[in-house]
PDB file of N, CA and C in Angstrom:
ATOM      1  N   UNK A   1     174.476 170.690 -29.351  1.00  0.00           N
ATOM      2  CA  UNK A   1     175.304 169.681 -28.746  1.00  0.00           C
ATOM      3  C   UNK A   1     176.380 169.297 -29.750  1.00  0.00           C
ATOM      4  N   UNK A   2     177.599 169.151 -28.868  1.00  0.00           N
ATOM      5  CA  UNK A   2     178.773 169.356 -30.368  1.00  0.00           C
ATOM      6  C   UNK A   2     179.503 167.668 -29.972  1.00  0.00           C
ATOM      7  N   UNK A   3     179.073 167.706 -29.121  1.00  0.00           N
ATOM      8  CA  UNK A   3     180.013 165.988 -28.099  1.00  0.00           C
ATOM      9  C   UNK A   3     178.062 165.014 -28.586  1.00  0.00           C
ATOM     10  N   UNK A   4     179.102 163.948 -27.985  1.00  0.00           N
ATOM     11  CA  UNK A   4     177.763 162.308 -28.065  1.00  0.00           C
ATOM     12  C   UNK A   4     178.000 162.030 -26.389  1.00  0.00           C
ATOM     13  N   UNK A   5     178.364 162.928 -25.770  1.00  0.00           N
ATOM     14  CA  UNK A   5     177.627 162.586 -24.070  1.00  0.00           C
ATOM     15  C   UNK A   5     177.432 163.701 -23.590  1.00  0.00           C
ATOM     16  N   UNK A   6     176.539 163.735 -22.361  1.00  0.00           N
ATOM     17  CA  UNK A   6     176.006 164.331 -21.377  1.00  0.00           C
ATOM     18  C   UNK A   6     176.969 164.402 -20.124  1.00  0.00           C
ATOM     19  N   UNK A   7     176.745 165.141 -19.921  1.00  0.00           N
ATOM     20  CA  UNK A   7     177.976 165.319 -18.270  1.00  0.00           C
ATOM     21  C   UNK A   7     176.857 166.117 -17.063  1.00  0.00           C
ATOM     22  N   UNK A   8     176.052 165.423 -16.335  1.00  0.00           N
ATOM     23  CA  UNK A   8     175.130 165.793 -15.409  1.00  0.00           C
ATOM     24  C   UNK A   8     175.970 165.946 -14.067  1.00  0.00           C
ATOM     25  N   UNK A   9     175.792 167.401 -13.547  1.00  0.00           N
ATOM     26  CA  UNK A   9     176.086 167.504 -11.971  1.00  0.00           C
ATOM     27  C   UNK A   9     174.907 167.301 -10.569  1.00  0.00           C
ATOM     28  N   UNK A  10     175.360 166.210 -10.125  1.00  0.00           N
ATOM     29  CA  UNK A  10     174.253 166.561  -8.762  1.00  0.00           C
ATOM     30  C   UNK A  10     174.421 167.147  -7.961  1.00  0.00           C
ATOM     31  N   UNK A  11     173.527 168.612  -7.059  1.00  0.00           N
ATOM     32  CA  UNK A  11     173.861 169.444  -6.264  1.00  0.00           C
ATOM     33  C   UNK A  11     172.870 168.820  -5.479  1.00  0.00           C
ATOM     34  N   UNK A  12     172.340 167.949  -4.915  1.00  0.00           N
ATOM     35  CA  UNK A  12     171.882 167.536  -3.890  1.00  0.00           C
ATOM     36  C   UNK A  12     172.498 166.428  -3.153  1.00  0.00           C
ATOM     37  N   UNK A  13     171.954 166.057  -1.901  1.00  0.00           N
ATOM     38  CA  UNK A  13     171.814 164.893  -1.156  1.00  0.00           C
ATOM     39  C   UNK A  13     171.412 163.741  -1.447  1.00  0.00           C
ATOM     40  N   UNK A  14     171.646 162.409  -0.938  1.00  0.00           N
ATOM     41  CA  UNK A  14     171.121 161.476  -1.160  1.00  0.00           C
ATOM     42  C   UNK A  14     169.454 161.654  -0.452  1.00  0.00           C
ATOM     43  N   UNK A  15     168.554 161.881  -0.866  1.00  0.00           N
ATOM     44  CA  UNK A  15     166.903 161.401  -0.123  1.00  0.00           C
ATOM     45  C   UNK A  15     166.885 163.219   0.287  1.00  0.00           C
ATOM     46  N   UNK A  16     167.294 164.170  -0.376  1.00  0.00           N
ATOM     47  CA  UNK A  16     166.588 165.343  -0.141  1.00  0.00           C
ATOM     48  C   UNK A  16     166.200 166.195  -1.360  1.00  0.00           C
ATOM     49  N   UNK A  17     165.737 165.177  -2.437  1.00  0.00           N
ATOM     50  CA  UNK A  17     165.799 165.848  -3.410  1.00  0.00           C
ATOM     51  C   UNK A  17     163.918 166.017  -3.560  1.00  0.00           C
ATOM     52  N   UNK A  18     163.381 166.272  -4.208  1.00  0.00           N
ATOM     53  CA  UNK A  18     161.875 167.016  -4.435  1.00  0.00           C
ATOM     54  C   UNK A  18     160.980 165.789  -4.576  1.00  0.00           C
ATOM     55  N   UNK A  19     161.897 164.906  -5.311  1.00  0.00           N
ATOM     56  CA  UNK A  19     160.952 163.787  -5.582  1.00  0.00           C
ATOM     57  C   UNK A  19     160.878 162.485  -4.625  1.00  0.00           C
ATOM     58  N   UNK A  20     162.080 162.437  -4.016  1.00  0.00           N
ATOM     59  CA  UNK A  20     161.784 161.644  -2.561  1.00  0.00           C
ATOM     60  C   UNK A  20     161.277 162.208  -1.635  1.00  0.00           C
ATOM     61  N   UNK A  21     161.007 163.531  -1.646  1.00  0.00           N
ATOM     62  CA  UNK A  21     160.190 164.542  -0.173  1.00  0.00           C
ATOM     63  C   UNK A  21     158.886 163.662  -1.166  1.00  0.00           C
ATOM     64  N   UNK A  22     158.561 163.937  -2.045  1.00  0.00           N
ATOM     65  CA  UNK A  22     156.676 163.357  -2.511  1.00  0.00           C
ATOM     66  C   UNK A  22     156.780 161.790  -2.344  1.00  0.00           C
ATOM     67  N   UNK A  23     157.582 161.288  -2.606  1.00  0.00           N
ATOM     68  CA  UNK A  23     157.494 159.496  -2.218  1.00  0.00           C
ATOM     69  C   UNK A  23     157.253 159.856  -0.825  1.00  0.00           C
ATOM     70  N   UNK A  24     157.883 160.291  -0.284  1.00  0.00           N
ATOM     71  CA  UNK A  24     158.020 159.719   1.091  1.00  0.00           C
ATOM     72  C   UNK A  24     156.436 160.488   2.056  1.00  0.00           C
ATOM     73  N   UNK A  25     155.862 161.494   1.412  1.00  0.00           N
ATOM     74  CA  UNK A  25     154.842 161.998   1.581  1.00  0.00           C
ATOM     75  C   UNK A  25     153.696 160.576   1.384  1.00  0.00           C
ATOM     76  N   UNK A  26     153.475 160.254   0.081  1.00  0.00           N
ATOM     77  CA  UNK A  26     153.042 159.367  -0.540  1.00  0.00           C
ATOM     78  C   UNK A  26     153.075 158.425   0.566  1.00  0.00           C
ATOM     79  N   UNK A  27     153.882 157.665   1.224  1.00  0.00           N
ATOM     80  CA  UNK A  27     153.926 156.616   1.680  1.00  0.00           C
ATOM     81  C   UNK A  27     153.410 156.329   2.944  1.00  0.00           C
ATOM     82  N   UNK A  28     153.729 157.749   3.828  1.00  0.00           N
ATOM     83  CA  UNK A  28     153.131 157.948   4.997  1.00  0.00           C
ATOM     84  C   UNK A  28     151.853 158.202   4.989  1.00  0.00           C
ATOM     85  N   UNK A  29     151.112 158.521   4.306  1.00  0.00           N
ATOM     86  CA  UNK A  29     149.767 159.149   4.310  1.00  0.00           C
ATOM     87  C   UNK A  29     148.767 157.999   5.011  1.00  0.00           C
ATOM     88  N   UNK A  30     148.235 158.686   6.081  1.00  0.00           N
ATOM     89  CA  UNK A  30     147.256 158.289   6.871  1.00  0.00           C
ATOM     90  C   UNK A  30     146.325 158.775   6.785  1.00  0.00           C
ATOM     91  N   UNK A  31     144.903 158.426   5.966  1.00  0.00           N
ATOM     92  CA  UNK A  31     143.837 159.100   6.050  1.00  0.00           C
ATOM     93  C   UNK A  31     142.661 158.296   6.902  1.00  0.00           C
ATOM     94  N   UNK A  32     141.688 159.303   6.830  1.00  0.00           N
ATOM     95  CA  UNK A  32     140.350 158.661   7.954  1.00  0.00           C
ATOM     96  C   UNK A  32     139.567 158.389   6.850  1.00  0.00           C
ATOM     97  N   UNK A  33     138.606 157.279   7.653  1.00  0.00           N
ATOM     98  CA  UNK A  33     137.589 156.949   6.390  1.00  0.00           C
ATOM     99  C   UNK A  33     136.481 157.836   6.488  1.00  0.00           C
ATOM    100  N   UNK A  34     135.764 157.964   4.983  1.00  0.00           N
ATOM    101  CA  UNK A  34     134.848 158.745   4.842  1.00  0.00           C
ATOM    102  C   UNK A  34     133.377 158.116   5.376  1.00  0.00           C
ATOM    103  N   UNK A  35     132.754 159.319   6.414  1.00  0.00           N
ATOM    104  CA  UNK A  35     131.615 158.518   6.554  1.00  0.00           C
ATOM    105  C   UNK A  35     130.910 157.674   5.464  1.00  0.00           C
ATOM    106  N   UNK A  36     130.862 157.788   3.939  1.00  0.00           N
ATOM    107  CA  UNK A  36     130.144 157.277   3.221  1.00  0.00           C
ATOM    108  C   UNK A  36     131.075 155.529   2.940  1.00  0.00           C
ATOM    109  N   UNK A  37     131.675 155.521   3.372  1.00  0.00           N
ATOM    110  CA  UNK A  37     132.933 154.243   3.472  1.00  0.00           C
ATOM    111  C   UNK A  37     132.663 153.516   4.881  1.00  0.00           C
ATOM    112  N   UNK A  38     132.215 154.483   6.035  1.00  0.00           N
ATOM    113  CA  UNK A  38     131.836 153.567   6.627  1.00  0.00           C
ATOM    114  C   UNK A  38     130.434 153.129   6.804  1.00  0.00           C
ATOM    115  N   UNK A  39     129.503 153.938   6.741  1.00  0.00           N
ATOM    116  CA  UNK A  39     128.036 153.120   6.459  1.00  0.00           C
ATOM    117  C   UNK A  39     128.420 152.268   5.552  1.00  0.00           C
ATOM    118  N   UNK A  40     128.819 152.274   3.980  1.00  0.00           N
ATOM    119  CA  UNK A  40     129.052 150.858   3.110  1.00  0.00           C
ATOM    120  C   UNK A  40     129.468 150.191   4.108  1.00  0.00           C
ATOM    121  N   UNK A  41     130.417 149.787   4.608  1.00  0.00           N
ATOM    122  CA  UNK A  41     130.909 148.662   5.577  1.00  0.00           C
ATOM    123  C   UNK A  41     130.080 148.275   6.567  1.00  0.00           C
ATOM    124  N   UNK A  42     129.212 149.158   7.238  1.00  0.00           N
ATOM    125  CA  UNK A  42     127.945 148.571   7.513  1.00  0.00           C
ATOM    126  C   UNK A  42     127.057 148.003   7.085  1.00  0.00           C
ATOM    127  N   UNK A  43     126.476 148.359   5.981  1.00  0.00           N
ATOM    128  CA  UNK A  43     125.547 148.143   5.622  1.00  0.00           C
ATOM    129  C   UNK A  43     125.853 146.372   5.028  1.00  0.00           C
ATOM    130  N   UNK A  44     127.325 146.582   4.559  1.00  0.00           N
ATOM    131  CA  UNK A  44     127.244 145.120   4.088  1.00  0.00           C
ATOM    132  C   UNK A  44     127.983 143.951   4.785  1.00  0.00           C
ATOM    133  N   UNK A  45     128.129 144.366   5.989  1.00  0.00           N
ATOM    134  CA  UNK A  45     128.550 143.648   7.144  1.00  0.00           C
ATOM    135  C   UNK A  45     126.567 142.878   7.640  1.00  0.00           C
ATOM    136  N   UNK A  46     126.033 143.956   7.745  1.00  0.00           N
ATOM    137  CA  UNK A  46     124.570 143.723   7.856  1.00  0.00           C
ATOM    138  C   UNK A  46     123.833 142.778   7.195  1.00  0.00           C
ATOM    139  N   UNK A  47     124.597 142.788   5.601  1.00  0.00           N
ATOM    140  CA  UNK A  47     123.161 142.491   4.752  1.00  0.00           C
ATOM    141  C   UNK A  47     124.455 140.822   4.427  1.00  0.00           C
ATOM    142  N   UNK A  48     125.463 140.820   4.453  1.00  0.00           N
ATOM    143  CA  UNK A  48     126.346 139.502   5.134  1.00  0.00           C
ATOM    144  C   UNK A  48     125.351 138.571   6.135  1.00  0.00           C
ATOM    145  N   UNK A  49     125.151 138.921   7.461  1.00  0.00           N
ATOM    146  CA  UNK A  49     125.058 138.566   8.410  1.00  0.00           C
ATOM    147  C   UNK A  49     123.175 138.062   7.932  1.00  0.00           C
ATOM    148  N   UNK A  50     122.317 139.338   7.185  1.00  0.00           N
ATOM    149  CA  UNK A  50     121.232 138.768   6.991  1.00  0.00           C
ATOM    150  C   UNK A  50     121.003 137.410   6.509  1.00  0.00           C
ATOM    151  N   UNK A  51     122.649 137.296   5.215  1.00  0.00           N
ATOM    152  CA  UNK A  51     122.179 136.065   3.927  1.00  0.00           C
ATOM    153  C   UNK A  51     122.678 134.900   4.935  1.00  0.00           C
ATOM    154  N   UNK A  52     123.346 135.240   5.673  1.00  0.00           N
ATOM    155  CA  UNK A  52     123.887 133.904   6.567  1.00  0.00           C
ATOM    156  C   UNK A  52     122.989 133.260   7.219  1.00  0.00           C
ATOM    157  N   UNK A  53     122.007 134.438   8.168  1.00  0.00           N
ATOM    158  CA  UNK A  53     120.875 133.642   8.692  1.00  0.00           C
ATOM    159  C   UNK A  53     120.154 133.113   7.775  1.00  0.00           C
ATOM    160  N   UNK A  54     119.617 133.481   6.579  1.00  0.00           N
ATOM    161  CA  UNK A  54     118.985 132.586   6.071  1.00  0.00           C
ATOM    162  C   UNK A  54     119.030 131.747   5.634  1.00  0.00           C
ATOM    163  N   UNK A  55     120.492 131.440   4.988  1.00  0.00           N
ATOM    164  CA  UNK A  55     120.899 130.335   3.852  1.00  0.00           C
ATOM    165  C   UNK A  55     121.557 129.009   4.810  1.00  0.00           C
ATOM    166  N   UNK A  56     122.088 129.507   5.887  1.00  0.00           N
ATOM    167  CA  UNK A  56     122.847 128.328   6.713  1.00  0.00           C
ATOM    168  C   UNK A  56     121.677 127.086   6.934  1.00  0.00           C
ATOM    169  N   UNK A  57     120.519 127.910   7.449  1.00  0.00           N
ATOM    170  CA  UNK A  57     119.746 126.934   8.071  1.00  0.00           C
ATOM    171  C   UNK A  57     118.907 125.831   6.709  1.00  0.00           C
ATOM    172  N   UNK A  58     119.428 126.439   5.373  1.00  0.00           N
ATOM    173  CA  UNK A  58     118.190 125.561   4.219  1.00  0.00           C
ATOM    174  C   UNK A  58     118.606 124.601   4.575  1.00  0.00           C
ATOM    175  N   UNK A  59     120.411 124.034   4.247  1.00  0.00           N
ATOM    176  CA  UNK A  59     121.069 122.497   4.581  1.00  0.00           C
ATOM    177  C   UNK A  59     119.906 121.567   5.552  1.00  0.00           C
ATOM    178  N   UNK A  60     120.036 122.131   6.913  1.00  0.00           N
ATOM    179  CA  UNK A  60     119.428 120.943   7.441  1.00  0.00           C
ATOM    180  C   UNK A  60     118.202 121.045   7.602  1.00  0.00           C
ATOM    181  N   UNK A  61     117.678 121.618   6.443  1.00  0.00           N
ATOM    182  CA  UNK A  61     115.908 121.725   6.424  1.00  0.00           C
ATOM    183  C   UNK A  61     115.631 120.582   5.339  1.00  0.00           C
ATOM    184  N   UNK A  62     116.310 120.857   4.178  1.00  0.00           N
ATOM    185  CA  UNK A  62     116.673 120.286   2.897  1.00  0.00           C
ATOM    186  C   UNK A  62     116.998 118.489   3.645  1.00  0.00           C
ATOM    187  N   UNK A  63     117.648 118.602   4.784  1.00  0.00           N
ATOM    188  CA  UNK A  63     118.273 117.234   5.007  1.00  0.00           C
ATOM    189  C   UNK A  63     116.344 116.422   5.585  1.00  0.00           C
ATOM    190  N   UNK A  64     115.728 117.560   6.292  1.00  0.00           N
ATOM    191  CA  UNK A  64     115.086 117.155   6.928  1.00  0.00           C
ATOM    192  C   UNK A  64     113.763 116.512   6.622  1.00  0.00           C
ATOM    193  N   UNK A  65     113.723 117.345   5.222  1.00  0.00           N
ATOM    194  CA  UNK A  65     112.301 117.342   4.068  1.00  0.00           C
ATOM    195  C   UNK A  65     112.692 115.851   3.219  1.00  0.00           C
ATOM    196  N   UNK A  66     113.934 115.407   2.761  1.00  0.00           N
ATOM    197  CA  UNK A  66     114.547 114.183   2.216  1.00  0.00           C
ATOM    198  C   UNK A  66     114.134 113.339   3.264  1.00  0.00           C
ATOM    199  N   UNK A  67     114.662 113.348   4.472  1.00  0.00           N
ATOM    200  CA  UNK A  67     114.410 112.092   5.271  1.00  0.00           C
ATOM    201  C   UNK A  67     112.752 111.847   5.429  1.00  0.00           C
ATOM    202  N   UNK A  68     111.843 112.985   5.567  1.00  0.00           N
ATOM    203  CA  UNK A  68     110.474 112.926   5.743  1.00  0.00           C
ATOM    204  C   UNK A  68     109.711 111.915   4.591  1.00  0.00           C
ATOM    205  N   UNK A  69     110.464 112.391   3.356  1.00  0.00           N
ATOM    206  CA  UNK A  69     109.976 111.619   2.042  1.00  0.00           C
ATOM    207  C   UNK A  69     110.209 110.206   1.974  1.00  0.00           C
ATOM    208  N   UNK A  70     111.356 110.075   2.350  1.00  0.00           N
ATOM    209  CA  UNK A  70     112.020 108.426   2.091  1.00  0.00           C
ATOM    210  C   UNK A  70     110.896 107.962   3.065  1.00  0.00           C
ATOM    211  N   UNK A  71     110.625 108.731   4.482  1.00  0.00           N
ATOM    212  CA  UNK A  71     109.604 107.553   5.714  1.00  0.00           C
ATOM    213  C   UNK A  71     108.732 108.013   5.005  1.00  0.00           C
ATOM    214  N   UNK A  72     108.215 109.116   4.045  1.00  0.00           N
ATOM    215  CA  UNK A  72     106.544 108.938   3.702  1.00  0.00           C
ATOM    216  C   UNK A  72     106.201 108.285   2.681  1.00  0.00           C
ATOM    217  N   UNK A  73     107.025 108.455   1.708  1.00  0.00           N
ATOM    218  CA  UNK A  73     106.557 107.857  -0.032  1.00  0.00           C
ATOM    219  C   UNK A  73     107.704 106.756  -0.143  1.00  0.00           C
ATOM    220  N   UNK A  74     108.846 106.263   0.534  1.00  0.00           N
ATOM    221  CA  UNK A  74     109.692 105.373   0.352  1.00  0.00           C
ATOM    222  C   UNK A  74     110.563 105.681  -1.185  1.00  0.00           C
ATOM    223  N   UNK A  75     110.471 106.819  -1.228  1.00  0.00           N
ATOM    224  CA  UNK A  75     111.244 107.510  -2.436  1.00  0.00           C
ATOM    225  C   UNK A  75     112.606 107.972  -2.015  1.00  0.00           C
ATOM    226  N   UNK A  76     113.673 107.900  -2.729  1.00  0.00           N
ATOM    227  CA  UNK A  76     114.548 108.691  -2.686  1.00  0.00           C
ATOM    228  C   UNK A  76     115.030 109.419  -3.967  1.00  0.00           C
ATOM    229  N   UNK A  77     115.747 108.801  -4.911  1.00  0.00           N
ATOM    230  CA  UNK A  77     116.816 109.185  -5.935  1.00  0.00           C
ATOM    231  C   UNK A  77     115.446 109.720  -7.085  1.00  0.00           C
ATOM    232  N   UNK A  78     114.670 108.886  -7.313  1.00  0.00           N
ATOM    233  CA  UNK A  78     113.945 109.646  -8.547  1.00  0.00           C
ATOM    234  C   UNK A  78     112.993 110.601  -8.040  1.00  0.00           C
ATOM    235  N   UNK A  79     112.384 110.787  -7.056  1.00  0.00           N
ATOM    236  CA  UNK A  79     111.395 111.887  -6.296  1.00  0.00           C
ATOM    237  C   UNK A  79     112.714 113.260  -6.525  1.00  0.00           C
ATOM    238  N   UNK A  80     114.103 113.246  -6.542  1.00  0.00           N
ATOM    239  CA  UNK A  80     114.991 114.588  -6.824  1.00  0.00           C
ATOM    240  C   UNK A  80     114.957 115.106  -7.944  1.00  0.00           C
ATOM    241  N   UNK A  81     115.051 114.266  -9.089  1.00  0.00           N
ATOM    242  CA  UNK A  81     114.843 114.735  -9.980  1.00  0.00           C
ATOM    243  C   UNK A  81     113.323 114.757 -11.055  1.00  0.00           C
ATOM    244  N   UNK A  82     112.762 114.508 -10.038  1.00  0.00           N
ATOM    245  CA  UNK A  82     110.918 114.699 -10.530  1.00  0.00           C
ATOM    246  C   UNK A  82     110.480 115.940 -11.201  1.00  0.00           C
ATOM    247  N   UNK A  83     111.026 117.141 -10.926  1.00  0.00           N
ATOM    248  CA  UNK A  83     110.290 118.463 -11.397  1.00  0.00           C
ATOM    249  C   UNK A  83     111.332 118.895 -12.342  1.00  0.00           C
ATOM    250  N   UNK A  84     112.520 118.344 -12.671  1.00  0.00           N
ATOM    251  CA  UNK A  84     113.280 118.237 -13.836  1.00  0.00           C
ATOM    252  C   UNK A  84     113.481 117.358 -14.904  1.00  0.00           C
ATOM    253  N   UNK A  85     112.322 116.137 -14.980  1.00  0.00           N
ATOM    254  CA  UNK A  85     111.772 115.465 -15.805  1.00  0.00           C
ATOM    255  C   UNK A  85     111.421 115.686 -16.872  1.00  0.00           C
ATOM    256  N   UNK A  86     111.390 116.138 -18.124  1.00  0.00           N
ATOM    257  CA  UNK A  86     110.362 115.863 -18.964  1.00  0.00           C
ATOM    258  C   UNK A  86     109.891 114.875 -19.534  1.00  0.00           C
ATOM    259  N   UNK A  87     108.410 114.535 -19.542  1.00  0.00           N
ATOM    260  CA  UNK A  87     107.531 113.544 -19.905  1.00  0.00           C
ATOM    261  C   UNK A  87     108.232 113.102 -21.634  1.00  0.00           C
ATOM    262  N   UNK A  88     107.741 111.865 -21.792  1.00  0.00           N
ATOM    263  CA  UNK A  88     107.999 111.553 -23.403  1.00  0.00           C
ATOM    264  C   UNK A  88     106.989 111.179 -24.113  1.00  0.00           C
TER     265      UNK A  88
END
């Protein structure tokens, strides 16, 4: 190199050159899911739906076991923290 610039010719088009044909490949790509993609999505749509049934209903069990105590032992606030006590 005998000069301090470059003098580049473009012999293409605007958007037909090699590397916008792969973007534009890239962008469109529509693939199907793999059966192993969709059992996961089952399975944890499933095991979702299991923790829901169980956990929704503690609240008003929890509400229900508190109110039982206050009408049985007339306890409230220190009977909660009873089994997180330590003695002195």
């Amino acid at each position: 190199m005998l000069s301090d610039r470059i003098v580049v010719k473009i012999t293409c088009g605007q958007g037909d050159s090699f590397l916008d044909r792969m973007i534009a490949l890239v962008e469109g790509a529509i693939r199907q899911r793999t059966p192993n993609e969709i059992a996961l999505t089952l399975l944890l749509s499933a095991l979702t739906l299991v923790f829901l049934i169980v956990v929704v209903p503690l609240w008003p069990m929890a509400w229900n076991a508190e109110q039982y105590m206050m009408g049985y032992l007339g306890v409230t606030t220190p009977l909660k923290s009873l089994g997180t006590d330590i003695p002195p």
